[in-house]
Protein backbone atom coordinates (compact mmCIF):
# COMPACT_ATOMS: atom_id res chain seq x y z
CA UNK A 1 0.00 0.00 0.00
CA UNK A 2 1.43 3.49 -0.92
CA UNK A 3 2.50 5.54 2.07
CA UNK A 4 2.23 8.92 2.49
CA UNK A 5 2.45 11.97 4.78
CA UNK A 6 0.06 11.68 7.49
CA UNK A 7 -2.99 14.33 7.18
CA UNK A 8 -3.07 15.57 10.95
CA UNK A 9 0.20 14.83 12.49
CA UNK A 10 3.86 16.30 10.19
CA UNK A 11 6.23 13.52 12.38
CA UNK A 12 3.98 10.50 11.11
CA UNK A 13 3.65 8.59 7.77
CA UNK A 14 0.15 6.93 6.95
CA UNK A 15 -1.50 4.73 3.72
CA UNK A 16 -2.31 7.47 1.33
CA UNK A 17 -4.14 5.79 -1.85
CA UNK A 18 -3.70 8.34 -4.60
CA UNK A 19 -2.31 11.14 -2.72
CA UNK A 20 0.21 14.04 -3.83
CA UNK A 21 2.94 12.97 -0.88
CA UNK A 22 2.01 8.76 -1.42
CA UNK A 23 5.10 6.55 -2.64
CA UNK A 24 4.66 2.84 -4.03
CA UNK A 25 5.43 0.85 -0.52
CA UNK A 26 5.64 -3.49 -0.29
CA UNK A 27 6.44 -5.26 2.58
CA UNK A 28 6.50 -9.23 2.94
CA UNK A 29 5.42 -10.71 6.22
CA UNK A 30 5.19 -14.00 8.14
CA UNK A 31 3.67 -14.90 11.14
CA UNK A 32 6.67 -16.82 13.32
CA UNK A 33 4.82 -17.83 16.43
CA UNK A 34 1.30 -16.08 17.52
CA UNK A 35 0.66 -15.56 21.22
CA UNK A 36 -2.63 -14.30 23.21
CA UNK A 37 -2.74 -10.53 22.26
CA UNK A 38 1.26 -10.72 20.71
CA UNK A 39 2.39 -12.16 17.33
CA UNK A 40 6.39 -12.75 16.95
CA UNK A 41 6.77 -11.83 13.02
CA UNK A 42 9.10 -11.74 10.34
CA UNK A 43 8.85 -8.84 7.67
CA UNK A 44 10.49 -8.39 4.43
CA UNK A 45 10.50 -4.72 3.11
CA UNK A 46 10.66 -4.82 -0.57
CA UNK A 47 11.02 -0.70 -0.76
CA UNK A 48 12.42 1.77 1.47
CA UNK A 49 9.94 4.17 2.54
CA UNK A 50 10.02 5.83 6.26
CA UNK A 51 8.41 4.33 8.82
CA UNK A 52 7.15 1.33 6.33
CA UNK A 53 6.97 -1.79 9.08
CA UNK A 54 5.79 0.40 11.04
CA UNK A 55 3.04 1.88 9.18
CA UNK A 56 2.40 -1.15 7.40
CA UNK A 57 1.45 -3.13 10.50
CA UNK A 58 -0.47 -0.51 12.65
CA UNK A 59 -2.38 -0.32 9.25
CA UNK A 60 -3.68 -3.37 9.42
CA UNK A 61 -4.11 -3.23 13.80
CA UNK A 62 -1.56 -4.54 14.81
CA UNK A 63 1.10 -1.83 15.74
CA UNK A 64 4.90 -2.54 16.74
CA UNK A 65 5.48 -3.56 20.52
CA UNK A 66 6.63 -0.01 22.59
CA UNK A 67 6.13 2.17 19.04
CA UNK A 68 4.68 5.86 21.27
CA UNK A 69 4.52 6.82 17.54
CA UNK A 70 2.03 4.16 15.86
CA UNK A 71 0.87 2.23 18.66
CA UNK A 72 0.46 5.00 21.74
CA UNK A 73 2.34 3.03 24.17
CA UNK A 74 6.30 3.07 24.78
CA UNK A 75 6.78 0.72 27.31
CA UNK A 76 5.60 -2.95 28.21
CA UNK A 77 5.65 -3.56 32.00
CA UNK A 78 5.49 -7.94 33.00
CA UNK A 79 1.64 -6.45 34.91
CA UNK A 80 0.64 -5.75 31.36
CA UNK A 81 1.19 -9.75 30.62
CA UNK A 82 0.27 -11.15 34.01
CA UNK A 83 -2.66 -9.15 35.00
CA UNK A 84 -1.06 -8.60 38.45
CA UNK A 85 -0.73 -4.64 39.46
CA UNK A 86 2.55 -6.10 41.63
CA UNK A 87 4.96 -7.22 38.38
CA UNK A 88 5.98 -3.56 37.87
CA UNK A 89 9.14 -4.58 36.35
CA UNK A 90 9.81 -2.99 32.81
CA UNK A 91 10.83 -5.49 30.30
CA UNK A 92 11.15 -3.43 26.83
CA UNK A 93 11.09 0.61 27.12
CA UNK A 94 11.67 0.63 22.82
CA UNK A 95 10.69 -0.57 19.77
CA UNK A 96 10.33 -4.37 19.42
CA UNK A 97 11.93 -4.24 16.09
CA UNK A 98 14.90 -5.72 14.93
CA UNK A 99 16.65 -5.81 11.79
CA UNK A 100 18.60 -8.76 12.07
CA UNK A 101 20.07 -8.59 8.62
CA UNK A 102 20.25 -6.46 5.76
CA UNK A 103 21.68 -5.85 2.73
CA UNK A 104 22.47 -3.08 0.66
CA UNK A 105 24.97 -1.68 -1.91
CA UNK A 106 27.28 0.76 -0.73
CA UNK A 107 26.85 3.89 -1.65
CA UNK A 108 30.69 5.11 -3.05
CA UNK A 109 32.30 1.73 -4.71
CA UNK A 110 28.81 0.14 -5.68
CA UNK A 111 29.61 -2.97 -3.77
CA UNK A 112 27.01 -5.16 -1.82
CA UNK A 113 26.89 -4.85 1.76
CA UNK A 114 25.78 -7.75 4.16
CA UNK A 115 25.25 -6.93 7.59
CA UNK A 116 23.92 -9.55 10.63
CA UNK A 117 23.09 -8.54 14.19
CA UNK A 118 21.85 -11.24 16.82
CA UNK A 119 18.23 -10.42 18.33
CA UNK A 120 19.29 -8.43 21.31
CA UNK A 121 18.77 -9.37 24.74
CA UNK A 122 15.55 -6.89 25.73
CA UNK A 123 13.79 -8.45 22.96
CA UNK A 124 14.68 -12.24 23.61
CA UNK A 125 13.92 -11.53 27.01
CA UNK A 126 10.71 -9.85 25.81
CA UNK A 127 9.35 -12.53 23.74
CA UNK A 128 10.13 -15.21 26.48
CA UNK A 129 7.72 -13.63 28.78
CA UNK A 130 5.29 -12.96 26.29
CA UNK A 131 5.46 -17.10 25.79
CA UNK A 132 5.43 -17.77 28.92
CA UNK A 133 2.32 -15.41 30.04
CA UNK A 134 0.39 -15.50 26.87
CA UNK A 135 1.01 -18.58 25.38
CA UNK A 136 -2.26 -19.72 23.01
CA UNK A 137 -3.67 -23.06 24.46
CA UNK A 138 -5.62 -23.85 21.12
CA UNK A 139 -3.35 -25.20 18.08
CA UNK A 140 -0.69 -23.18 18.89
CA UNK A 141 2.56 -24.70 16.72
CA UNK A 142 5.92 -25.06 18.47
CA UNK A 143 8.65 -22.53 16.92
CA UNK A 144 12.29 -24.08 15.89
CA UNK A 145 15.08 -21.68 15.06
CA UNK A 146 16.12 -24.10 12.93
CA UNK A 147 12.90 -23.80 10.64
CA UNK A 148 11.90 -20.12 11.05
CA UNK A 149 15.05 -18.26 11.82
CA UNK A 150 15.27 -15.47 14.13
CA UNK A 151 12.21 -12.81 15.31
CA UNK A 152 12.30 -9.84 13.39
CA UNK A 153 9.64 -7.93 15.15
CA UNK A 154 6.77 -8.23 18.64
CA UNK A 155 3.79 -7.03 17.51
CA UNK A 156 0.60 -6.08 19.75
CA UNK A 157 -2.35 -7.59 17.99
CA UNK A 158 -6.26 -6.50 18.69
CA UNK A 159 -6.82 -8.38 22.04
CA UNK A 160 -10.45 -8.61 20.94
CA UNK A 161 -9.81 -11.26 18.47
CA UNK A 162 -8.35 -15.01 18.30
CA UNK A 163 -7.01 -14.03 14.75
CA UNK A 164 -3.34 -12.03 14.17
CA UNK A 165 -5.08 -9.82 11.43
CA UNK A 166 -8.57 -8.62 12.50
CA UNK A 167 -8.87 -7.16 9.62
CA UNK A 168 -7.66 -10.12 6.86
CA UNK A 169 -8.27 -13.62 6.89
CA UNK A 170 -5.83 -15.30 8.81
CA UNK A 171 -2.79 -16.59 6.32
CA UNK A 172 0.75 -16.72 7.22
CA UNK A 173 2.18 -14.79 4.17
CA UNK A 174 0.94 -11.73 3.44
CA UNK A 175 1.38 -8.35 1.25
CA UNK A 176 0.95 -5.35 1.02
């Protein structure tokens, strides 16, 4: 979907369909492991834009984990995964978004670029108590590393549905 300048607020992008500021935007995504109110996904940008992930998903309701921008909240607090208004500790006080590897041509000798980071520790940490806390009872497949690779993103999905895309049929590939 093309993204665009957003029509109220100058620091955000937003899906502008035929719109003066909208540029072509596609972005590949796969749904690693799903969780009660959390999905761990991988994404694929096939263009560039600013902000795409980010707009991309909180398009489609369900906004990057700890994104004040898209999603209105910048931290996630263990309470927010137990329920219990004791677990004040703060597990991730950022964006739940990793790129964990990318490549590019650089931009003087023309030469391709590969660059790999390991998932850092705030989000592995992250996503284990989002398993362990909101694990989905009901045919909820078992992740291997070996399979799926690593977690690219924690997304917060619309806790008033079972599905990871309340508004799509549920599919584990997607585009936009």
């Amino acid at each position: 979907k093309p993204i665009g300048a957003h029509p109220y607020q100058r620091e955000k992008k937003a899906i502008r369909i035929e719109h003066s500021t909208s540029r072509n935007a596609i972005s590949f995504f796969e749904v690693i492991e799903r969780f009660q109110g959390f999905a761990s996904v991988r994404v694929k940008p096939k263009t560039g834009r600013t902000h795409q992930i980010r707009v991309h998903m909180a398009h489609i309701g369900c906004s990057v984990l700890c994104d004040r921008l898209y999603s209105g909240r910048a931290k996630l607090r263990l309470h927010d995964l137990t329920r219990k208004n004791q677990d004040q500790l703060i597990l991730l006080e950022r964006q739940a978004l990793h790129a964990h590897h990318i490549k590019f041509k650089h931009p003087i000798d023309g030469h391709e670029m590969s660059i790999s980071a390991p998932i850092p520790d705030d989000i592995k940490k992250t996503e284990q108590a989002i398993r362990e806390f909101r694990a989905i009872s009901w045919s909820s497949p078992s992740r291997t590393s070996a399979s799926k690779g690593p977690t690219l993103a924690i997304f917060k999905t619309d806790t008033n549905e079972r599905n990871f895309y309340p508004k799509r049929s549920v599919r584990d590939l997607q585009t936009f």
